[in-house]
Every structure is written in structure tokens, then in C-alpha cells.
C-alpha atoms as a PDB file:
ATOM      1  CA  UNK A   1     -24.701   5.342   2.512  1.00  0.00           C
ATOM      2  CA  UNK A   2     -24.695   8.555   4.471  1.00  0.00           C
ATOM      3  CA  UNK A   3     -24.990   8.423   7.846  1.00  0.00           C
ATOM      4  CA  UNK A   4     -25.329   4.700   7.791  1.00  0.00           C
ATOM      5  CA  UNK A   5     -23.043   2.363   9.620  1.00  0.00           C
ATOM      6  CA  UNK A   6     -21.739  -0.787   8.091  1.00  0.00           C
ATOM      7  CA  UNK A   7     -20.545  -4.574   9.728  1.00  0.00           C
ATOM      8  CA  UNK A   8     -18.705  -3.939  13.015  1.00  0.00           C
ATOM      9  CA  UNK A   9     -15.683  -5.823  11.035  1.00  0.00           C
ATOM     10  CA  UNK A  10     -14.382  -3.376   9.106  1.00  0.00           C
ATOM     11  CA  UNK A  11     -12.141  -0.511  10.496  1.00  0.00           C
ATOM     12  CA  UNK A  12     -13.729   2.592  11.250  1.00  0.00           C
ATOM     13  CA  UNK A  13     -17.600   1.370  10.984  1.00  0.00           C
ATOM     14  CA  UNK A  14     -18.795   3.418  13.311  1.00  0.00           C
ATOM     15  CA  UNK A  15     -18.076   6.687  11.137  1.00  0.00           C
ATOM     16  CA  UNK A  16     -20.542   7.647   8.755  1.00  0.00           C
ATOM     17  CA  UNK A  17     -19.529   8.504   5.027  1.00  0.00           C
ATOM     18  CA  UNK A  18     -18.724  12.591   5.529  1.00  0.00           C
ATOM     19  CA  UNK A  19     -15.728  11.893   8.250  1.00  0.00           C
ATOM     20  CA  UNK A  20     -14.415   8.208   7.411  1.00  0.00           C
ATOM     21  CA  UNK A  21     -10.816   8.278   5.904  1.00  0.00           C
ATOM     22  CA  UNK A  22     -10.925   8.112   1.813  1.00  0.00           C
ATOM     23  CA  UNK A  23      -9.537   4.554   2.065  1.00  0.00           C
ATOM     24  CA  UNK A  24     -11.595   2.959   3.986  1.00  0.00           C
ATOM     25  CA  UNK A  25     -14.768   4.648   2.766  1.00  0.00           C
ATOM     26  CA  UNK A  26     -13.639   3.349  -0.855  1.00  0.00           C
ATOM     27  CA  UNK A  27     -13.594  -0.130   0.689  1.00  0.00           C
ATOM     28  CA  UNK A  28     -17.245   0.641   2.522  1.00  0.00           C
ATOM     29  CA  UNK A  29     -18.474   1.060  -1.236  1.00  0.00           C
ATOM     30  CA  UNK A  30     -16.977  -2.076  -2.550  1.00  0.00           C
ATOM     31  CA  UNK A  31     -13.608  -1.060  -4.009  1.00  0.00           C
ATOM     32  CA  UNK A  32     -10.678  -3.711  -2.969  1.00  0.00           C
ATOM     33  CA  UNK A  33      -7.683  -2.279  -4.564  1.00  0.00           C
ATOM     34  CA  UNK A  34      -6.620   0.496  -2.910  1.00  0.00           C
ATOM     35  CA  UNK A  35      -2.937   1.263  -4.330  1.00  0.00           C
ATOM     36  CA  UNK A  36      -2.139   4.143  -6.124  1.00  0.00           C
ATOM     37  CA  UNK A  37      -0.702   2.230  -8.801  1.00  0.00           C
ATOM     38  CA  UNK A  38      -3.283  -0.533  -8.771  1.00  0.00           C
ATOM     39  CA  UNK A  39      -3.020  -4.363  -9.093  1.00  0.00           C
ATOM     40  CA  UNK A  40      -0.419  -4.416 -11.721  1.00  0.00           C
ATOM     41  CA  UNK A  41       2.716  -2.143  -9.971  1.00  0.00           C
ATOM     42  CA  UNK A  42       1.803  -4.676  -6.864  1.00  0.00           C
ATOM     43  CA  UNK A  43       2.026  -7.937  -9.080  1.00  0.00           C
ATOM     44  CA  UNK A  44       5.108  -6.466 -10.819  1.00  0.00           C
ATOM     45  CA  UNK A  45       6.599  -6.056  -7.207  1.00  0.00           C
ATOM     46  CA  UNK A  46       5.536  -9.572  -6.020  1.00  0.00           C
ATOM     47  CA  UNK A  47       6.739 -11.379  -9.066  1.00  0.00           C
ATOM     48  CA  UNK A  48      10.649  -9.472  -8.571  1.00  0.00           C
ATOM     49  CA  UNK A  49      10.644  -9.484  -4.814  1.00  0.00           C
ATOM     50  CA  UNK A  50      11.428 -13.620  -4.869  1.00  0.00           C
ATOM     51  CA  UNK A  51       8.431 -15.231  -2.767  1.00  0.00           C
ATOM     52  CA  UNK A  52       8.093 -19.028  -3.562  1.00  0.00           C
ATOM     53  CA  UNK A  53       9.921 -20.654  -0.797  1.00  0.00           C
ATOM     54  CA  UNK A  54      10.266 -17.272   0.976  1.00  0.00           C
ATOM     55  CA  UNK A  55       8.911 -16.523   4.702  1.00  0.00           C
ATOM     56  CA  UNK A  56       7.363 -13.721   4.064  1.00  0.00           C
ATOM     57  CA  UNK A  57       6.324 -10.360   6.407  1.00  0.00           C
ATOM     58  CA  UNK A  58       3.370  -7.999   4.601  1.00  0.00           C
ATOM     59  CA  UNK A  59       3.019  -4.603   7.463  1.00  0.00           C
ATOM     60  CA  UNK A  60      -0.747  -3.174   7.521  1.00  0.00           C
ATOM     61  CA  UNK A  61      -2.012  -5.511   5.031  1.00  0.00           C
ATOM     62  CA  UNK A  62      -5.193  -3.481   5.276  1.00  0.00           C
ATOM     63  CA  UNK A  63      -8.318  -5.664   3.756  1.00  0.00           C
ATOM     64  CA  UNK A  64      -5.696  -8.385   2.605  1.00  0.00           C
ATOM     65  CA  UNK A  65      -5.895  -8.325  -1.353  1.00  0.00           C
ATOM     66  CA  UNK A  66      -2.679  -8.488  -1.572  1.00  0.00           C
ATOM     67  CA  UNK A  67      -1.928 -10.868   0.972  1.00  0.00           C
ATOM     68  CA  UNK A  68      -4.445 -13.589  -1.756  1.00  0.00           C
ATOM     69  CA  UNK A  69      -1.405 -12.195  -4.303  1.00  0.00           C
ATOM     70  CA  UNK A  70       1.679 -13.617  -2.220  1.00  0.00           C
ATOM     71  CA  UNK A  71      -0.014 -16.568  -0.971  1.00  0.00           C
ATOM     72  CA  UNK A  72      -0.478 -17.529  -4.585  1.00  0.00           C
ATOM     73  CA  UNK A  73       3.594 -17.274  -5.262  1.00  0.00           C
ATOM     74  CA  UNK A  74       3.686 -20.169  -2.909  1.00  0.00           C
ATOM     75  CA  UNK A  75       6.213 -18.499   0.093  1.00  0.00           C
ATOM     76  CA  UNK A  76       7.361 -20.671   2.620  1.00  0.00           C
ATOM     77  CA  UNK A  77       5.025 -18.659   5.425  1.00  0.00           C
ATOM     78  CA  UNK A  78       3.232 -15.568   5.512  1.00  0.00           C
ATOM     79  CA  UNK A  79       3.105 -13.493   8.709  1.00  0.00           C
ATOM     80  CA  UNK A  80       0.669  -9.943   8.699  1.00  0.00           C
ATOM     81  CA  UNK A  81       1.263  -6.755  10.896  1.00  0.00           C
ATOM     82  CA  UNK A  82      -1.893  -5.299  11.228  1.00  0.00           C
ATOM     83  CA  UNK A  83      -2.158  -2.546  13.932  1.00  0.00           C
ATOM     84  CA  UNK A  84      -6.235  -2.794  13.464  1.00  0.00           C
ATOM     85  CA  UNK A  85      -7.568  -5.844  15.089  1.00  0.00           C
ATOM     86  CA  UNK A  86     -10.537  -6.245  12.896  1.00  0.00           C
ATOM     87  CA  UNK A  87      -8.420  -5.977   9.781  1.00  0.00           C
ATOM     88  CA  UNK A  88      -6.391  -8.397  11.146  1.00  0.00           C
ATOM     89  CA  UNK A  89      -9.462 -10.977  11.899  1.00  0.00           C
ATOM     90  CA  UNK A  90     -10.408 -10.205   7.871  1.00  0.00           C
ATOM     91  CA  UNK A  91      -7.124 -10.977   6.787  1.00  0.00           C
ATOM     92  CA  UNK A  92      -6.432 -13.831   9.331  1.00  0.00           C
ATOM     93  CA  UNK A  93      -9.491 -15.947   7.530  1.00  0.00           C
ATOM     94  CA  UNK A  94      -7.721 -15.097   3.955  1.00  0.00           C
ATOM     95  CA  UNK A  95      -4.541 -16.270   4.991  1.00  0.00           C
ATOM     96  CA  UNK A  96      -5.404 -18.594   7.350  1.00  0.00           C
ATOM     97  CA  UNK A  97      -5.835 -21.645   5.353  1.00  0.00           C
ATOM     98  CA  UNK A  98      -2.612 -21.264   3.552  1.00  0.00           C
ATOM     99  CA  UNK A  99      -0.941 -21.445   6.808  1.00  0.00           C
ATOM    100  CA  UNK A 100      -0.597 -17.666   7.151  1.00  0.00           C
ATOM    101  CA  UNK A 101      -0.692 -16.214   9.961  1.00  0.00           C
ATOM    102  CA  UNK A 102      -1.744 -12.564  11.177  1.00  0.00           C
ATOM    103  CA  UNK A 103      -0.795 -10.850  14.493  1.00  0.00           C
ATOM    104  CA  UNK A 104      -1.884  -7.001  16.355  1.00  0.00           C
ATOM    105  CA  UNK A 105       1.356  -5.059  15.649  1.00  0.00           C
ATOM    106  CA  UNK A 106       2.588  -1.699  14.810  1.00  0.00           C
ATOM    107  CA  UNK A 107       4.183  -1.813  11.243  1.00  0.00           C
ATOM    108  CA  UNK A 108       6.680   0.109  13.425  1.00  0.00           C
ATOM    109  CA  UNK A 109       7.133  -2.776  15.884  1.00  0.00           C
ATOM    110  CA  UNK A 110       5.970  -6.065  14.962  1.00  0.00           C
ATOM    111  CA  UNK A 111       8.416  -7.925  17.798  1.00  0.00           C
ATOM    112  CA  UNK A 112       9.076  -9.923  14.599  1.00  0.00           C
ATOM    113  CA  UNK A 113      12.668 -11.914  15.634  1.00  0.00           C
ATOM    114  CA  UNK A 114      15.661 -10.016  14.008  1.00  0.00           C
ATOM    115  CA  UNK A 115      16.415 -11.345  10.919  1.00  0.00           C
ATOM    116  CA  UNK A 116      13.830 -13.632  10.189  1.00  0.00           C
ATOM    117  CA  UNK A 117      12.209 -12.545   6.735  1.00  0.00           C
ATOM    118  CA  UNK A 118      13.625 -13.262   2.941  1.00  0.00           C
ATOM    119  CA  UNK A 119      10.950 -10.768   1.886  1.00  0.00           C
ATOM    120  CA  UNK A 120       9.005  -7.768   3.649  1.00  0.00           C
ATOM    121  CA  UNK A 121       6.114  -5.984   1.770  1.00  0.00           C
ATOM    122  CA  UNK A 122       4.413  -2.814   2.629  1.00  0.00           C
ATOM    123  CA  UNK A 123       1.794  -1.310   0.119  1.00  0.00           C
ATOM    124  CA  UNK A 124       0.254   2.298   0.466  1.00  0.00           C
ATOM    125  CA  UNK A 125       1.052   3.015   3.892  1.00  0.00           C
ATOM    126  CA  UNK A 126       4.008   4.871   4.350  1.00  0.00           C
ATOM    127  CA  UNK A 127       2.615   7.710   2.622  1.00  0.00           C
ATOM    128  CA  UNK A 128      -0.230   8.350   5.417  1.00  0.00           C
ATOM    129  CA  UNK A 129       3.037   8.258   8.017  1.00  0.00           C
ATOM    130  CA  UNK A 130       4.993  11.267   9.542  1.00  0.00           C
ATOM    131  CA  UNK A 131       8.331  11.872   8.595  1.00  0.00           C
ATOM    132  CA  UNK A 132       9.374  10.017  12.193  1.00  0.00           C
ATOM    133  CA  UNK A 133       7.005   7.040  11.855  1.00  0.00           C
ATOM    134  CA  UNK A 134       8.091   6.391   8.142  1.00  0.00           C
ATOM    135  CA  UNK A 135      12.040   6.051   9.792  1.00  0.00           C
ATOM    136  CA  UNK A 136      10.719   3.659  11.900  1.00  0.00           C
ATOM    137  CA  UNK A 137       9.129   1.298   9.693  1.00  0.00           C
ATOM    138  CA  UNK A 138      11.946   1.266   7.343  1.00  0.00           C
ATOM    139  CA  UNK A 139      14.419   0.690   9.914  1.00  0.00           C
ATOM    140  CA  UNK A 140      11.696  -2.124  11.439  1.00  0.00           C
ATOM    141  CA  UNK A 141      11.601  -3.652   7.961  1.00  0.00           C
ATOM    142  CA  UNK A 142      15.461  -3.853   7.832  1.00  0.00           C
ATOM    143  CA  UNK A 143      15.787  -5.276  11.226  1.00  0.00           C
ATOM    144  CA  UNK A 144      13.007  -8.255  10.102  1.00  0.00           C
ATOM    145  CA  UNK A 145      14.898  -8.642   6.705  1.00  0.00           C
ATOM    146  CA  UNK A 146      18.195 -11.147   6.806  1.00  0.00           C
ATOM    147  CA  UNK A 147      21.023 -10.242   4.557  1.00  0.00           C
ATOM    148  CA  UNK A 148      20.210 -10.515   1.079  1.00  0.00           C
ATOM    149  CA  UNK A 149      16.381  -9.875   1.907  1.00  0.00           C
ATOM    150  CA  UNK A 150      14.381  -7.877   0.141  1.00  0.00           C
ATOM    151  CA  UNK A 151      12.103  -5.090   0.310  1.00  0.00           C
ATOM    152  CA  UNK A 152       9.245  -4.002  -1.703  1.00  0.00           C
ATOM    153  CA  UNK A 153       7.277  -0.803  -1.477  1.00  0.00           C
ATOM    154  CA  UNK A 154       4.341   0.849  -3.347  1.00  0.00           C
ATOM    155  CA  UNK A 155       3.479   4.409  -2.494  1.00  0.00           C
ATOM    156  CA  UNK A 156       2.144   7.258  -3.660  1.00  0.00           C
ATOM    157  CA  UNK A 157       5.034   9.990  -5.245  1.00  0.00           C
ATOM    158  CA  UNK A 158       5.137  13.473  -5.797  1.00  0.00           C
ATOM    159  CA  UNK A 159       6.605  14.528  -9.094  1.00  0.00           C
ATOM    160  CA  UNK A 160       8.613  15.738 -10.675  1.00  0.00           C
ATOM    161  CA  UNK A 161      11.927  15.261  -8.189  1.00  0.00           C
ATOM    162  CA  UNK A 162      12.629  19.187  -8.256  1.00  0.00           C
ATOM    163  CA  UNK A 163       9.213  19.805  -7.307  1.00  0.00           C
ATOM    164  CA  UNK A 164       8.595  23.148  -5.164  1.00  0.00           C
ATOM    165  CA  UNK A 165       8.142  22.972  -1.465  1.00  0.00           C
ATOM    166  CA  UNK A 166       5.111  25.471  -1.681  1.00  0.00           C
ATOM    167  CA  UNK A 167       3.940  23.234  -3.934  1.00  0.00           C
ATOM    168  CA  UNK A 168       4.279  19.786  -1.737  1.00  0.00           C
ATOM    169  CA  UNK A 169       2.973  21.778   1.406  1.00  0.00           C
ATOM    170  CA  UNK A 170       0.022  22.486  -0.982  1.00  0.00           C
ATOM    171  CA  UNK A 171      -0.933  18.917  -2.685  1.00  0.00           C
ATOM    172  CA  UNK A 172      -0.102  17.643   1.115  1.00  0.00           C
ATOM    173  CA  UNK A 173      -2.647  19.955   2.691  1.00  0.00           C
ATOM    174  CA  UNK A 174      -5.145  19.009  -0.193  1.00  0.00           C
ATOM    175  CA  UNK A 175      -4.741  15.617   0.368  1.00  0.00           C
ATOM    176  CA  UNK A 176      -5.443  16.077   4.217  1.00  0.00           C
ATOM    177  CA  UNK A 177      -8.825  17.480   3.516  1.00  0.00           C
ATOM    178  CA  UNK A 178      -9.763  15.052   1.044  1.00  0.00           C
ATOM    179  CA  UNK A 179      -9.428  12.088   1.884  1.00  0.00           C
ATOM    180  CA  UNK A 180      -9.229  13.164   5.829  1.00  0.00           C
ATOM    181  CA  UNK A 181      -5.889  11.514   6.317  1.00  0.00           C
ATOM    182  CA  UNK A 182      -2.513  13.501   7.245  1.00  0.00           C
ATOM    183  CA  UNK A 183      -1.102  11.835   3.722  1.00  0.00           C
ATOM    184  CA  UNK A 184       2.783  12.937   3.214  1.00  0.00           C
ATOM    185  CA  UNK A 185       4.229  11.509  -0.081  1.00  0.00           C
ATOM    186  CA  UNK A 186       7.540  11.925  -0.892  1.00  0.00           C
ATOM    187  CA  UNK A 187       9.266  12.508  -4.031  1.00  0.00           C
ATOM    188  CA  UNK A 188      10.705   9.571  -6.017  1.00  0.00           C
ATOM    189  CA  UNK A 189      14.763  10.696  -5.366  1.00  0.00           C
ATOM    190  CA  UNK A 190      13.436  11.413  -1.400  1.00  0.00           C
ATOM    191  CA  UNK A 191      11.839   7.734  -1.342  1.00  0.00           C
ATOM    192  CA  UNK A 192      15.016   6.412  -2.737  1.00  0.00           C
ATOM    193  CA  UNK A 193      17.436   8.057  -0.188  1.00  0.00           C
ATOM    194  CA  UNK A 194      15.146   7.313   3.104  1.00  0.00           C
ATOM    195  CA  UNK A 195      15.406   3.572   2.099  1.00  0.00           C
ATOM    196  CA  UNK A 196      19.360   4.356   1.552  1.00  0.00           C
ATOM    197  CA  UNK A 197      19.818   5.792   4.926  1.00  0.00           C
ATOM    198  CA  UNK A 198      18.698   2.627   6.188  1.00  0.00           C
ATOM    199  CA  UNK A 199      21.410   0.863   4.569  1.00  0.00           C
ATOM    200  CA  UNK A 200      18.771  -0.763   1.732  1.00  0.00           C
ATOM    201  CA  UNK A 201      20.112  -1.068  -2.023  1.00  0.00           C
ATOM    202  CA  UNK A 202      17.543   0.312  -4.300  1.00  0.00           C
ATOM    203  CA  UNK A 203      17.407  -2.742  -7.235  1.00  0.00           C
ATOM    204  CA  UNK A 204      14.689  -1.240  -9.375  1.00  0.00           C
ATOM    205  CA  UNK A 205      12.268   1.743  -9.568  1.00  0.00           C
ATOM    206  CA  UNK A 206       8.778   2.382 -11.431  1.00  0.00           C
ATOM    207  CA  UNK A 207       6.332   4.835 -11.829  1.00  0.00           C
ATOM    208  CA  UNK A 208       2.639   4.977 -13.360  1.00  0.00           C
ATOM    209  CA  UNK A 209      -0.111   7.762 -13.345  1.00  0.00           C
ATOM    210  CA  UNK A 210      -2.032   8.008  -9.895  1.00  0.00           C
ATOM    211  CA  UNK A 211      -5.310   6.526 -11.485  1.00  0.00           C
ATOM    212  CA  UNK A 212      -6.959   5.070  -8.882  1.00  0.00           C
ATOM    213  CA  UNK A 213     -10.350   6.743  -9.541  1.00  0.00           C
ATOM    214  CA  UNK A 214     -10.311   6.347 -13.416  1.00  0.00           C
ATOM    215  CA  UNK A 215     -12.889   3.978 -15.297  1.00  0.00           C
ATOM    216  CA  UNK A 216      -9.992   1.901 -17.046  1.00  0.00           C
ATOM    217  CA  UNK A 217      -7.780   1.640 -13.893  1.00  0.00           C
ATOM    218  CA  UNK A 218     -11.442   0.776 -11.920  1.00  0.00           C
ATOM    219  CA  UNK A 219     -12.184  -1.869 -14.245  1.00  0.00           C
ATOM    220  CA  UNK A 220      -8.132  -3.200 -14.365  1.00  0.00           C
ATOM    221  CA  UNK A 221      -8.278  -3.696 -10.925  1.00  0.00           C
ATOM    222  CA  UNK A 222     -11.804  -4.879  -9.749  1.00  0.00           C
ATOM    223  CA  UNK A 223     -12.983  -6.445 -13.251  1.00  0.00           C
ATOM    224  CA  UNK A 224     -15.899  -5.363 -15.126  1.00  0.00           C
ATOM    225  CA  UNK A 225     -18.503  -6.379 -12.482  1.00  0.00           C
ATOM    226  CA  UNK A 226     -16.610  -5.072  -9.409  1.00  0.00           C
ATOM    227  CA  UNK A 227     -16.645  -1.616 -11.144  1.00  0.00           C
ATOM    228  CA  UNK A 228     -19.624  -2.028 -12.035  1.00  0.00           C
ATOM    229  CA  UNK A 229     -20.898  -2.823  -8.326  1.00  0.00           C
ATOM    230  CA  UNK A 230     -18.772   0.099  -6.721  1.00  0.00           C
ATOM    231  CA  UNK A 231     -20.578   2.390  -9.641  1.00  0.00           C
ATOM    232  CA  UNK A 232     -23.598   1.001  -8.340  1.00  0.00           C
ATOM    233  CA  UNK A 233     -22.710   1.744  -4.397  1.00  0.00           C
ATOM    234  CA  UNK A 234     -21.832   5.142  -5.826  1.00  0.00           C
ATOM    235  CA  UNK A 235     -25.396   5.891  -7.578  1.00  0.00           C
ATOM    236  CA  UNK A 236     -27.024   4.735  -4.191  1.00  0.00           C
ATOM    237  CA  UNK A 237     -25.385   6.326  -1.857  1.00  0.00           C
ATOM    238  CA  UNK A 238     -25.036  10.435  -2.599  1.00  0.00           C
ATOM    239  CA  UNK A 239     -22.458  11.174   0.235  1.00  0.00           C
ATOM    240  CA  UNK A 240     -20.211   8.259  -0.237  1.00  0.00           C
ATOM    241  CA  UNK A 241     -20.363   9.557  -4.101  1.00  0.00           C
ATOM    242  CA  UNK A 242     -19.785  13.105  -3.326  1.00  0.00           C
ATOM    243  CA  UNK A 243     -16.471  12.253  -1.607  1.00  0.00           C
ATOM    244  CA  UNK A 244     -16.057  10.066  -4.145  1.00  0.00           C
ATOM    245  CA  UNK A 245     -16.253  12.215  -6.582  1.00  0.00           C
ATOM    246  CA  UNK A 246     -14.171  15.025  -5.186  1.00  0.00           C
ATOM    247  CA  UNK A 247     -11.550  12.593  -4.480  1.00  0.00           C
ATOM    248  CA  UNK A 248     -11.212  12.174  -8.404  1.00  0.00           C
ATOM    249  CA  UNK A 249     -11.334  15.787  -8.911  1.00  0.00           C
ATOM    250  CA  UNK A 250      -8.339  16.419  -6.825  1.00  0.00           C
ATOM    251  CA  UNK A 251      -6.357  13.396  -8.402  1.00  0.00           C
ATOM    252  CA  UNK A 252      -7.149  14.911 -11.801  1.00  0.00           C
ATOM    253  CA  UNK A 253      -6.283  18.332 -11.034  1.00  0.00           C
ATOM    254  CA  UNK A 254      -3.013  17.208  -9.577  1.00  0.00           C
ATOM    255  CA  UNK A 255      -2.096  14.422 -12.039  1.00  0.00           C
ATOM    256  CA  UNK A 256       1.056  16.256 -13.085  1.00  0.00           C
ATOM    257  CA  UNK A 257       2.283  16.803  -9.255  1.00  0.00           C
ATOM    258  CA  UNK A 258       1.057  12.816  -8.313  1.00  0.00           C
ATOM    259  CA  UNK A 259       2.077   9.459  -9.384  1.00  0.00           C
ATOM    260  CA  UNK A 260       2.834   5.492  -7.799  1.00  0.00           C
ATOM    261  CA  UNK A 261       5.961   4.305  -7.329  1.00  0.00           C
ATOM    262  CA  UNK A 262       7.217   0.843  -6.707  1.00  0.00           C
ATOM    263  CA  UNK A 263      10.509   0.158  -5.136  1.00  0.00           C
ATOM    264  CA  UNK A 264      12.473  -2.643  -4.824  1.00  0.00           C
ATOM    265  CA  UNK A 265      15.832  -2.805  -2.355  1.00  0.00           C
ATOM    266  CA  UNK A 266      17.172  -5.506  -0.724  1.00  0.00           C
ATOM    267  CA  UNK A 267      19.761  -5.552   2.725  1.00  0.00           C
ATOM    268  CA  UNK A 268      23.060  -5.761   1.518  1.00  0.00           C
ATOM    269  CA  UNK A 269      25.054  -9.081   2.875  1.00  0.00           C
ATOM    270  CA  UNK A 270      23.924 -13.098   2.111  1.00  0.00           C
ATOM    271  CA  UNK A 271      23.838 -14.350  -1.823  1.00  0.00           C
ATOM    272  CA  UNK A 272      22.824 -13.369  -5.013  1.00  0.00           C
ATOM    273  CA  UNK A 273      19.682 -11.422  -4.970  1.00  0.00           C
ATOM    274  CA  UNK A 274      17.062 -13.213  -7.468  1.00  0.00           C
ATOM    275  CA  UNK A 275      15.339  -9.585  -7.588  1.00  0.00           C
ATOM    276  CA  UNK A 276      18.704  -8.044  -9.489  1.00  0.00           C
ATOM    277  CA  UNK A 277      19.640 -11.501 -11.088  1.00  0.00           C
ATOM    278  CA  UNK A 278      16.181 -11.864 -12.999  1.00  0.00           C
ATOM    279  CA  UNK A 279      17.460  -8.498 -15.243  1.00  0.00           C
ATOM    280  CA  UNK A 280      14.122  -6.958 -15.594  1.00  0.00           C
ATOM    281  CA  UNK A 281      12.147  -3.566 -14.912  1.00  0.00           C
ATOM    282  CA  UNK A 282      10.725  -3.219 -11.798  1.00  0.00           C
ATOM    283  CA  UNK A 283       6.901  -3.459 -11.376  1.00  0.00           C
END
């Protein structure tokens, strides 16, 4: 696929395969799971964070896989922030005959009413935010939320906690010139407190291997003929694979500094929360 140009629907089209960002260049070649800790931490999320009968916020819902995962929980409504107005059309048809609806917004500033979600979402996207930008997404998310609402997150983490800043300033700048995207993960313990210093009570915490790029997690999350299509897309298409491939190789060699983490936290205030009352692991 290099140098070619695909539908005029999906984000960045108009970039060929050498400067597109690593996500949407893995959706270009087929791939429709893009979280770092694949369909199962989101599912595990989804099935704590109480949706049936919940009105429900998801910010950047990206290609909207996951939005076909809450709508299947049965919420009360579903309402998308999706800065990128073609994503938003994609995900408007998904969740558009549910009822769901999708609107052009800043994850930052939906102009959501205050207090009018049970449940916000927000997969893989804080990660690829500044320091400032991730403050204001949390604190939008706990303006949307009432009290008692919760909050579920999936992002990518750098491990261990003590980790060395050389270190994180090294996997960060890495990350940049892979998958061409100013990425910042945090650390587990520094996820944890920047959802705490906007008054949200962490409920439950997980982590898994970053395994995006690896045959079994491939397979887990597109099924055995969606792998075996993106493998295909990969075999015809010698730049896409190249970045592909060099994506893996810096997953692998950092797979000791890199992991997903799910979070769950809710706004203190309102009733019980059925995310703590349910008495399970997170994700």
C-alpha cells in the first residue's frame, strides 16, 4: 500500500503508508482492535463499568469497535466524542440504529451538560495526549459523570512504577518515531494519582503484556480470518509491512518497560457503585 491513498472516510487518507500515524495505518491494513490490551481488558472494563440502563459517553471512539461492545450491554443511550468528523460519520452508522448518537467534539470539551453520564469510557487515547490535554479530559470526564458515575480507562503503561526518567524520556522518544505520534504513557501509580487529583476513586486496576502485534493477541482480537486478512494486507503491501514490522520490534524490545492498563474509578457522591459491589478483578 505505499504511496497509495485509501476511501476519503477514514482519518488521515490522504497520507501514504511511510508518514500516517501507527494507528491508523494498522486500521488502513485491516486491523480493528487497536488497544494495547486488546478486546478482552476492554470487555473486562465494559462488563464492571455498569452499562445496561446506563446513558453512556465513549470520547474519541476512533473506528467504533468498541462502541458495537457497549451497545450490546443494552445502556440507556450512547453519545460519541469524536474530534474527527469522518470517524464520527463511521461510528454514527454503527451506533446509529441503536439509537446512539455521535457528535464533532474535543474529548476535552464535548459541551456534554454537567452531570449527565452514569458511565464515561475512553480507550487508548490519553496516552497520545500532553501532560495538559490529559488534565483536561479527566477533569471533562468528571464534569459529564453524576455522582456515583463511573469511569473506565484503557491505556498504555510504563512499568515497573519506579521506572527511570532516562528511561521514560527514552521509550517516549521511541514511541514518537515509530508510530509518528507524540505518545506519553504514564506509569500505573502516575495513572492512578492523575485520576485522584480529579477527585475519582480508583475501584479496580489491571495489567496485561502490550501484545498488540503478537500472532495469539492478533488472532484473540480479530479471529482467525481477520488475522489472517491483515497478514495478507501485510504480504501485499511492503511499506505498510515495514512499519509494521518495526512497530513489533520496538514493542518486543521494550516488553519489560510497556504494558495495558485498565482502570476503573467512579465520582464519589450518589449510591452504591455496582462496579465495587460486583467484588471482582478489574478487566
Amino acid at each position: 500500500m505505499s504511496g497509495s491513498k485509501v476511501n476519503g472516510a477514514l482519518p488521515s487518507a490522504d497520507r501514504d503508508d511511510d508518514s500516517i500515524q501507527g494507528h491508523w495505518l494498522l486500521v488502513r491494513l485491516g486491523k480493528r482492535v487497536l488497544r494495547p490490551g486488546g478486546i478482552e481488558m476492554t470487555r473486562g472494563l465494559l462488563e464492571r463499568a455498569g452499562l445496561p440502563n446506563s446513558d453512556v459517553v465513549e470520547l474519541a471512539p476512533g473506528m467504533g469497535r468498541t462502541a458495537t461492545e457497549i451497545l450490546a450491554h443494552q445502556p440507556k443511550s450512547y453519545v460519541g466524542a469524536e474530534r474527527d468528523p469522518d470517524a464520527a460519520r463511521n461510528v454514527e452508522r454503527i451506533v446509529g440504529k441503536s439509537g446512539g448518537t455521535v457528535k464533532v467534539a474535543d474529548a476535552a470539551d464535548t459541551g456534554l451538560p454537567n452531570g449527565s453520564a452514569d458511565v464515561v469510557i475512553g480507550e487508548a487515547m490519553l496516552s497520545m495526549q500532553s501532560d495538559a490535554t490529559k488534565e483536561a479530559i479527566i477533569s471533562e470526564a468528571a464534569r459529564v459523570l453524576r455522582p456515583g458515575g463511573r469511569y473506565a480507562i484503557h491505556e498504555l503503561a510504563l512499568t515497573p512504577n519506579t521506572i527511570d526518567e532516562a528511561t521514560k524520556t527514552d521509550i517516549k522518544q521511541t514511541l514518537a518515531t515509530t508510530l509518528k505520534v507524540n505518545a506519553r504513557p504514564l506509569t500505573v501509580s502516575e495513572w492512578m494519582g492523575l485520576l485522584a487529583k480529579h477527585e475519582l476513586v480508583v475501584d479496580a486496576v489491571n495489567t496485561t503484556p502490550m501484545a498488540l502485534l503478537e500472532r495469539k493477541r492478533l488472532i484473540a482480537d480479530e479471529g482467525f480470518f481477520g488475522a489472517l486478512r491483515f497478514a495478507k494486507n501485510l504480504l501485499l503491501h511492503p511499506e505498510g509491512r515495514r512499519r509494521v514490522l518495526s512497530m513489533r520490534r520496538m514493542f518486543r524490545e521494550h516488553q519489560e518497560d510497556l504494558a495495558a492498563v485498565g482502570i476503573l474509578a467512579h465520582k464519589p457522591g450518589g449510591g452504591a457503585n455496582p462496579a465495587v459491589s460486583k467484588g471482582k478483578g478489574c478487566c
